[in-house]
Protein backbone atom coordinates (compact mmCIF):
# COMPACT_ATOMS: atom_id res chain seq x y z
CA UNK A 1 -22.52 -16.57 -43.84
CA UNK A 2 -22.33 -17.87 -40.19
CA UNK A 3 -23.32 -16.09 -37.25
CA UNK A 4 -21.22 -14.45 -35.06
CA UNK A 5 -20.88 -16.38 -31.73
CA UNK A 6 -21.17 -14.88 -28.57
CA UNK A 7 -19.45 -15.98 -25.69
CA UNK A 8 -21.44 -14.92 -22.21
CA UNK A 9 -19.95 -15.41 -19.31
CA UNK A 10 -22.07 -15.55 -15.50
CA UNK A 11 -22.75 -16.90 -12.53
CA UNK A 12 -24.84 -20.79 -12.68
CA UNK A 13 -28.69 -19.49 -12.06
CA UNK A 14 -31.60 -20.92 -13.27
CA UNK A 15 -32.96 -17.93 -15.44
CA UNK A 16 -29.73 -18.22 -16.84
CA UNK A 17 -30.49 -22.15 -18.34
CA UNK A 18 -32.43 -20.78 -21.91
CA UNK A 19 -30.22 -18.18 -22.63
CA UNK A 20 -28.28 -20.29 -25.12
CA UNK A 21 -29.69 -19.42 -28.71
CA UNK A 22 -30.04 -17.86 -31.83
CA UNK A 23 -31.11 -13.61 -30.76
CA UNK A 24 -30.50 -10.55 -33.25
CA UNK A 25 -28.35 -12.77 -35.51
CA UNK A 26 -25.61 -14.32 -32.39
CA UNK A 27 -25.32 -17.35 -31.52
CA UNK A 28 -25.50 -17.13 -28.17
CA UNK A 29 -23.36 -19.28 -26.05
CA UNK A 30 -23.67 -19.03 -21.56
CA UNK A 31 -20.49 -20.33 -19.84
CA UNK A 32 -21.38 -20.89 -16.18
CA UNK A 33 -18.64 -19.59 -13.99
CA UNK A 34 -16.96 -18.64 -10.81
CA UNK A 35 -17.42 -14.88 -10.38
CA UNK A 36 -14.26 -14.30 -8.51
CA UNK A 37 -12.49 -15.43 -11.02
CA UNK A 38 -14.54 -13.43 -13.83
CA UNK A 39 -14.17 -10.08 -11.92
CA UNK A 40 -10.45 -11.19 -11.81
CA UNK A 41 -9.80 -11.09 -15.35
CA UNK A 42 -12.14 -8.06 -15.86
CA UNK A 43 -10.16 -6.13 -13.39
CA UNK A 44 -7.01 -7.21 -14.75
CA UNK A 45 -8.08 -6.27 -18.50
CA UNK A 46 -7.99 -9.87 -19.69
CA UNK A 47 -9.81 -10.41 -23.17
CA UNK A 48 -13.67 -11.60 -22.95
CA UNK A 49 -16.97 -11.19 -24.98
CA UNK A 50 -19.68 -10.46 -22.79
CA UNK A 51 -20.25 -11.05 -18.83
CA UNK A 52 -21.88 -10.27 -15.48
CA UNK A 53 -20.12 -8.00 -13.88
CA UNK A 54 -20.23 -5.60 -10.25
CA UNK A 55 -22.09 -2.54 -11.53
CA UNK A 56 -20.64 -0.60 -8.80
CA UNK A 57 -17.18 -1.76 -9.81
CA UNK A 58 -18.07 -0.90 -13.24
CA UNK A 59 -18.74 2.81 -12.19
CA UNK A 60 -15.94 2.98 -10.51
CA UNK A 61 -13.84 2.14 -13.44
CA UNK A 62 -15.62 4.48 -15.24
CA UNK A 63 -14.68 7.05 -13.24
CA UNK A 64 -11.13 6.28 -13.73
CA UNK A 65 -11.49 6.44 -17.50
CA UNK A 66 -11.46 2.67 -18.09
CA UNK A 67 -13.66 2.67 -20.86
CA UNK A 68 -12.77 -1.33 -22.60
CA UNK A 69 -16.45 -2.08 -21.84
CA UNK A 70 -20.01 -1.28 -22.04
CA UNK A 71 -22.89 -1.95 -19.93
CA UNK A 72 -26.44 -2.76 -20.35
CA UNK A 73 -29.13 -2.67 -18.47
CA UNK A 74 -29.87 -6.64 -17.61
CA UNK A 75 -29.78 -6.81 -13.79
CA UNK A 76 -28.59 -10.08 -13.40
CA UNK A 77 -27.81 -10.13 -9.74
CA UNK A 78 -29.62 -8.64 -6.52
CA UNK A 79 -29.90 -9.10 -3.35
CA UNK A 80 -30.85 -7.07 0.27
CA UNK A 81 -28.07 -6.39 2.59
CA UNK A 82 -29.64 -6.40 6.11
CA UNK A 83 -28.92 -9.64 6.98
CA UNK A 84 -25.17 -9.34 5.91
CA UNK A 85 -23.94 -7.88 9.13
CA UNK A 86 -22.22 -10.77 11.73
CA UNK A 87 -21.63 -11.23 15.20
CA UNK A 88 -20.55 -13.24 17.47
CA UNK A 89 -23.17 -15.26 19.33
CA UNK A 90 -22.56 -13.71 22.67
CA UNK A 91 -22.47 -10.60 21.16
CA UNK A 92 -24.64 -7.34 22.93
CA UNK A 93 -25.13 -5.95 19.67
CA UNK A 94 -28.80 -6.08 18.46
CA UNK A 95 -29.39 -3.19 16.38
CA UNK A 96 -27.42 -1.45 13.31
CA UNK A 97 -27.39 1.92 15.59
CA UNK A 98 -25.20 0.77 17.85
CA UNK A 99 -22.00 -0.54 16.03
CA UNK A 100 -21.08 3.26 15.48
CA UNK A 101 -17.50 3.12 16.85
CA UNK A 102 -16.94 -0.32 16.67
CA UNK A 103 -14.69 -2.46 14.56
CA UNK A 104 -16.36 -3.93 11.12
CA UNK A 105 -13.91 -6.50 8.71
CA UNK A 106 -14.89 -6.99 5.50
CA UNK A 107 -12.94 -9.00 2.64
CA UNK A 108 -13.35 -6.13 0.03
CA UNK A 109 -14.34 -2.79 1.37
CA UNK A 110 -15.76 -1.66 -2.24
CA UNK A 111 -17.74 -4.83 -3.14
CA UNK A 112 -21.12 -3.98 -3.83
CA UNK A 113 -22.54 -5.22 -1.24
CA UNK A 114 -20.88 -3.39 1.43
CA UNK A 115 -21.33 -0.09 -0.74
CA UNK A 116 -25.23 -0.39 -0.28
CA UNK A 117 -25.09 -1.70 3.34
CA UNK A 118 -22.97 1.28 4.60
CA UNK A 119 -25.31 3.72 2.47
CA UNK A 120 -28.55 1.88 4.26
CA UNK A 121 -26.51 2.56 7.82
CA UNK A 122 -26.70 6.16 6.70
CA UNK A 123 -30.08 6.43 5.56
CA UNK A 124 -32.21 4.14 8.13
CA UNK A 125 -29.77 3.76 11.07
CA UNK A 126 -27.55 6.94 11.37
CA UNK A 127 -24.17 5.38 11.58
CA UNK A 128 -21.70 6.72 9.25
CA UNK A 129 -19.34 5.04 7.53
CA UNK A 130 -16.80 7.40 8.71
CA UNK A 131 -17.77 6.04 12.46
CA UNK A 132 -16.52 2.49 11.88
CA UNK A 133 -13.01 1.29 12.19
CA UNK A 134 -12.67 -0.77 9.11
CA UNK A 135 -10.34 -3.36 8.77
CA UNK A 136 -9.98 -5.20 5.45
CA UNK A 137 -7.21 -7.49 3.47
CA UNK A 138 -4.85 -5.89 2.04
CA UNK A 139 -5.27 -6.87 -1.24
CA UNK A 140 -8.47 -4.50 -2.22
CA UNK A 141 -9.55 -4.37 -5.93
CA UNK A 142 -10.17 -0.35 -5.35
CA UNK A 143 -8.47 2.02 -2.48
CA UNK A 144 -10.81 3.07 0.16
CA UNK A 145 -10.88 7.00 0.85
CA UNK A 146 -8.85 8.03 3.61
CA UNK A 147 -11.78 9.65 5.49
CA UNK A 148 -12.54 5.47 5.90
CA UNK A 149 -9.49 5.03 7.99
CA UNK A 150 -9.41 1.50 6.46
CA UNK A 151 -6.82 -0.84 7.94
CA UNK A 152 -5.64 -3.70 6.07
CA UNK A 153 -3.75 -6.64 7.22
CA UNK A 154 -3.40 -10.40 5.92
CA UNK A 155 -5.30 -11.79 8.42
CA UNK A 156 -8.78 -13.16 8.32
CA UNK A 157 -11.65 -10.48 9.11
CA UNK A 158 -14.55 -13.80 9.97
CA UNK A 159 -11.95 -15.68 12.22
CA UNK A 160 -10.80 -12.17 14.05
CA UNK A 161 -14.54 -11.89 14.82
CA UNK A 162 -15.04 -15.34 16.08
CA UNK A 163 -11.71 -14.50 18.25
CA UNK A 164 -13.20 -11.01 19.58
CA UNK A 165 -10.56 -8.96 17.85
CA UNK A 166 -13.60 -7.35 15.08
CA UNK A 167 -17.13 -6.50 16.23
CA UNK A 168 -18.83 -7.08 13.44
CA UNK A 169 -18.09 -8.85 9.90
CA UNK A 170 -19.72 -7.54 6.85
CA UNK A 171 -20.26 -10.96 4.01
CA UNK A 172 -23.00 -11.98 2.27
CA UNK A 173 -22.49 -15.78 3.32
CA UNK A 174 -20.26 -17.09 5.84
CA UNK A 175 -17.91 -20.34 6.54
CA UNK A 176 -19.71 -20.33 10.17
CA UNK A 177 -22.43 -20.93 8.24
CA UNK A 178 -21.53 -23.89 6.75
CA UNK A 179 -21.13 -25.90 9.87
CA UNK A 180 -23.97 -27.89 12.15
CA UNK A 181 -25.86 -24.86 13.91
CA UNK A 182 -25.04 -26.52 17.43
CA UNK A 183 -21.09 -25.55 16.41
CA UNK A 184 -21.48 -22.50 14.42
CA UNK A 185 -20.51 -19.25 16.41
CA UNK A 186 -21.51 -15.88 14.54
CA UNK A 187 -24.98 -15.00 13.97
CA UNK A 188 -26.55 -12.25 12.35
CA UNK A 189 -26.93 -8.75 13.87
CA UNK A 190 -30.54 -8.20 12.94
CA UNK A 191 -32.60 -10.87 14.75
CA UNK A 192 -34.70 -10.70 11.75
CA UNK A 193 -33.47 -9.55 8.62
CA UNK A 194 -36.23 -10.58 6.73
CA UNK A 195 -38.85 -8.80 8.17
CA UNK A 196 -35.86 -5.42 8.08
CA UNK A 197 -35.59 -6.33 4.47
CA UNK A 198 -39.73 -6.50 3.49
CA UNK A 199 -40.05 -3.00 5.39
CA UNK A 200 -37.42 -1.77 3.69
CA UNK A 201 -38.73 -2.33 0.03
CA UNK A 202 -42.21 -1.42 0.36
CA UNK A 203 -40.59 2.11 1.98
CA UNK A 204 -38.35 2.37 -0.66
CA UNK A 205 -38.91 0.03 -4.08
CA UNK A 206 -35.67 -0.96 -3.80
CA UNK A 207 -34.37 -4.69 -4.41
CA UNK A 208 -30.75 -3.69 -4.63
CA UNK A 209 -29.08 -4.08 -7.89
CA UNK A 210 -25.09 -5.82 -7.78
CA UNK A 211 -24.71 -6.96 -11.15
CA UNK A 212 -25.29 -5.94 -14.93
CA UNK A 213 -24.31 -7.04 -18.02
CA UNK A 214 -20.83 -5.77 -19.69
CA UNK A 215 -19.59 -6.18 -23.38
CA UNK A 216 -15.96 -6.07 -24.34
CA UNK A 217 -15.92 -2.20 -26.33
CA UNK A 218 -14.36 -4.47 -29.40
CA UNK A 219 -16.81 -6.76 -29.64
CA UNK A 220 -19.56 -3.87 -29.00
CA UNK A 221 -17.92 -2.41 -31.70
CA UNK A 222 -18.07 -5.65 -34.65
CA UNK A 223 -20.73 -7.71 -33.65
CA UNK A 224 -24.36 -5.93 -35.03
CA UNK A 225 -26.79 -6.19 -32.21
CA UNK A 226 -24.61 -7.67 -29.93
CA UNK A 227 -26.38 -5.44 -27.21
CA UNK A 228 -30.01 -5.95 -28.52
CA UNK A 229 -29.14 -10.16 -28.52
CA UNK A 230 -28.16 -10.27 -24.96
CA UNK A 231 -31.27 -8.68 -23.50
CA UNK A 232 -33.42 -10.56 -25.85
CA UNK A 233 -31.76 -13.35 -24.39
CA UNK A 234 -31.81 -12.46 -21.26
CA UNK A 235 -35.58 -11.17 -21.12
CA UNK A 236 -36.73 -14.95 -22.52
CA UNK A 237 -34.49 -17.33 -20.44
CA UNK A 238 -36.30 -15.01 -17.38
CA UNK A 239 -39.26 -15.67 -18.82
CA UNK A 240 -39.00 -19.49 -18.70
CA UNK A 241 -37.95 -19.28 -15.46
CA UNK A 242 -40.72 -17.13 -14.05
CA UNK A 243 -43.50 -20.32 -15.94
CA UNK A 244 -41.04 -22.89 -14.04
CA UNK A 245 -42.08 -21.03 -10.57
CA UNK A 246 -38.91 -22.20 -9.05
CA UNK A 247 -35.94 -19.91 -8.29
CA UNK A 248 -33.73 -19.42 -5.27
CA UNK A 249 -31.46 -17.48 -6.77
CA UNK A 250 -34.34 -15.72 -7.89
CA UNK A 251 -36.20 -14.85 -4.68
CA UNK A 252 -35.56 -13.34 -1.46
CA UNK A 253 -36.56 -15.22 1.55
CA UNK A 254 -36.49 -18.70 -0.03
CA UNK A 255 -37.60 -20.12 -3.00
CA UNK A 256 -40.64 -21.80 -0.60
CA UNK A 257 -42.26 -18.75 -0.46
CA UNK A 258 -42.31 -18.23 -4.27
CA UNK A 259 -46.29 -17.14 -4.55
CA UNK A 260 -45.91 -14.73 -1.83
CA UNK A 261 -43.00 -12.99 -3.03
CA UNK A 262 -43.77 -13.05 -6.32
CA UNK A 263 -47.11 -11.26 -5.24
CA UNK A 264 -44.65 -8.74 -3.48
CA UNK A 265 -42.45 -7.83 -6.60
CA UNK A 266 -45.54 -7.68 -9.03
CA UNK A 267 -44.79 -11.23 -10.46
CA UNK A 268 -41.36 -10.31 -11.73
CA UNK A 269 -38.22 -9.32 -8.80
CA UNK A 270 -35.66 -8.81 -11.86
CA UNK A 271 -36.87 -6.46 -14.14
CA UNK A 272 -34.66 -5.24 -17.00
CA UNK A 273 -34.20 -2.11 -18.66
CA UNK A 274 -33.96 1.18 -17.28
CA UNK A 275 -37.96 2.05 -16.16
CA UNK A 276 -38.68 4.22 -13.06
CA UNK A 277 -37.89 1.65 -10.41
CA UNK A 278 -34.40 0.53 -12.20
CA UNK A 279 -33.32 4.14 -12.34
CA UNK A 280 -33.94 4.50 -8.46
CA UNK A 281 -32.30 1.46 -7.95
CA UNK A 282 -29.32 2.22 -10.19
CA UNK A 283 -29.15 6.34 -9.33
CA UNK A 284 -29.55 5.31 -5.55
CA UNK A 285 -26.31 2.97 -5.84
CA UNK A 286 -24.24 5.75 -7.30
CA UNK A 287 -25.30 8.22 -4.86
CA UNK A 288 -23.58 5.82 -2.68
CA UNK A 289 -20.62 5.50 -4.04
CA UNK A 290 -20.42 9.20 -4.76
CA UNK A 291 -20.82 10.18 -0.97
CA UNK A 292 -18.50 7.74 -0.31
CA UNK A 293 -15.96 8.85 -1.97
CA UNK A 294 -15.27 6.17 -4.64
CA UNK A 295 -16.09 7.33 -7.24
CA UNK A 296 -15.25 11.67 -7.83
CA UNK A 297 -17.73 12.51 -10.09
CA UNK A 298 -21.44 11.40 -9.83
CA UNK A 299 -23.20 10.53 -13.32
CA UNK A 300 -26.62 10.36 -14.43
CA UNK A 301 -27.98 6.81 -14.74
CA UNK A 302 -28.18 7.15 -18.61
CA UNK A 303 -24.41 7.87 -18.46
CA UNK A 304 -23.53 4.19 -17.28
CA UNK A 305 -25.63 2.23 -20.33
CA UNK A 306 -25.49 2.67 -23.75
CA UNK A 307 -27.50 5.00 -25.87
CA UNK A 308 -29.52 2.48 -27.79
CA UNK A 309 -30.80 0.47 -24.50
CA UNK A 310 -32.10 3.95 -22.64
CA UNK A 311 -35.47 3.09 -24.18
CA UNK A 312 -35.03 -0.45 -23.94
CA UNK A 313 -38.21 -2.23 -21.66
CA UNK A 314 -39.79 -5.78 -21.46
C-alpha cells in the first residue's frame, strides 16, 4: 500500500532543501512559496496539507474559535525586530524613547513582527503602544483594539514617511532599500540595531519566534504520524544545513559571521520543540498579544501545540 503524500508548503530557505523524503511513513513533498499568498489562503480557509504559518496569527484565530488547524512546534521563521523601525534620513529621531506621540505606519498592524516590536517598546523603551498614532491600510487581516486608535487609509504608510506625513514606518525590509544607497531616503531608527539586538538576547534568550508549522485538522486527523513526519523532517533538513555552515536565512547579522553567531546561539539559532527557551519565546509572544488586546484570553504555551509534541525535543 502506498504512502500517504504530504504536501508542505513554506517559504524557499536553505534548511528547508532536505526536507523532501520518506519520515513516519509520508512521503514528504516541500513546495517553495510566496508567504503572502500562503497566509492568504489560510486566512481565507482555502484547503491545504501542511504549512508555515504566523504563530501569532495562529493564536489569534484560536482565540476566535477557528480550530481547521493544528500547530507544532517547528519554528521555522525568526527574526529580531530592532532594526525594523524607519525614518527618514533627516530625521531627529535616534532612540525608540522618543517616538512616544508620534505617527508610526505599518502595512498590517497585527503581523508578527510589529506584535513583538511594540511589546519590546514596552519592556526596554517605555513607549506604549497606546502612545503612537497608528496609521495602517485598510485592509487588515485582524481589527486592531480601539485603545490603538488605528487609522486606516489606502495610501502608502513607506511613501507617507518619505513625504513627512508618518514619523516612523514599522517593516521588516523596505523598497528604499532596494535602491543605490546614494538615492535611498529612510534609514533605520537605531543607529545600530545589531549591537540593540545582541544585548537584547543575552538579557533575555530570546530570538523571536514568527512562524510554526500548521496541519490542516483533516489531514491531522487521517494521515498516522503526520505530526511526528514533519518534525522528523524538519529536525534533519536543519541538520544538513547546520554541516553546510551556510545560512542567511538562518543567521542574524549575516551569514559572514556564521562561526561567531553560531558560537552565540550554542551551535543551533532554530531549535525545535517546546524546551525552556522555546516556551519563553512562545509564552513571551502571547503575553504580547494578550496585553494588547488581540487576542481575549491568554493560554498556556501547551494550549497552542498538540498533545503528542509537548514532549517532543531534538
Amino acid at each position: 500500500m502506498a504512502n500517504p503524500t504530504l504536501n508542505i508548503l513554506g517559504a524557499d530557505y536553505e534548511f528547508t532543501l532536505q526536507v523532501d523524503g520518506t519520515w513516519q511513513g509520508v512521503d514528504c513533498r516541500y513546495v517553495p512559496s510566496e508567504l503572502l499568498t500562503i497566509y492568504g489562503k489560510i486566512l481565507n480557509h482555502e484547503p491545504f496539507e501542511a504549512s508555515e504559518f504566523s504563530l501569532a496569527n495562529f493564536t489569534m484565530m484560536r482565540d476566535r474559535g477557528v480550530d481547521h488547524m493544528v500547530a507544532i512546534p517547528v519554528f521555522v521563521n525568526r527574526a529580531f525586530r530592532h532594526g525594523i523601525m524607519w525614518v527618514r534620513k533627516d530625521s531627529d529621531l535616534t532612540e525608540p524613547s522618543q517616538i512616544k506621540g508620534k505617527r508610526v505606519g505599518v502595512m498590517d498592524y497585527s503581523m508578527t513582527a510589529a506584535v513583538w516590536l511594540r511589546g519590546t517598546l514596552i519592556d526596554d523603551y517605555d513607549v506604549h503602544w497606546s502612545d503612537l498614532d497608528w496609521y495602517a491600510n485598510r485592509k487588515q487581516r485582524f481589527p486592531a483594539p480601539d485603545r490603538a486608535g488605528l487609522t486606516l487609509g489606502d495610501e502608502d504608510p513607506e511613501t507617507m514617511v518619505i513625504e513627512g506625513r508618518l514619523d516612523v514606518y514599522i517593516a521588516p525590509r523596505t523598497r528604499d532599500g532596494n535602491k543605490p544607497l546614494g538615492e535611498q531616503q529612510l534609514r533605520p531608527l537605531l543607529s545600530d540595531p545589531e549591537g540593540a539586538e545582541r544585548d537584547y538576547y543575552l538579557r533575555t534568550g530570546i530570538y523571536p519566534i514568527n512562524h510554526c508549522m500548521v496541519i490542516h485538522r483533516d489531514v491531522y486527523d487521517s494521515v498516522p504520524n503526520v505530526a511526528r513526519a514533519i518534525f522528523d523532517a524538519y529536525s534533519h533538513s536543519k541538520q544538513v544545513a547546520l554541516q553546510r555552515k551556510v545560512g542567511s536565512t538562518f543567521v542574524p547579522w549575516g551569514a559572514q559571521y556564521w562561526a561567531n553567531t553560531m558560537s552565540v546561539f550554542g551551535g543551533d539559532p532554530f531549535p525545535y520543540g517546546l524546551n525552556e527557551s522555546n516556551r519563553n519565546n512562545v509564552g513571551t509572544l502571547v503575553g504580547y498579544l494578550h496585553e494588547q488586546g488581540l487576542i481575549e484570553k491568554r493560554p498556556s504555551v501547551d494550549e497552542l501545540f498538540q498533545p503528542e509534541t509537548l514532549g517532543w525535543r531534538e
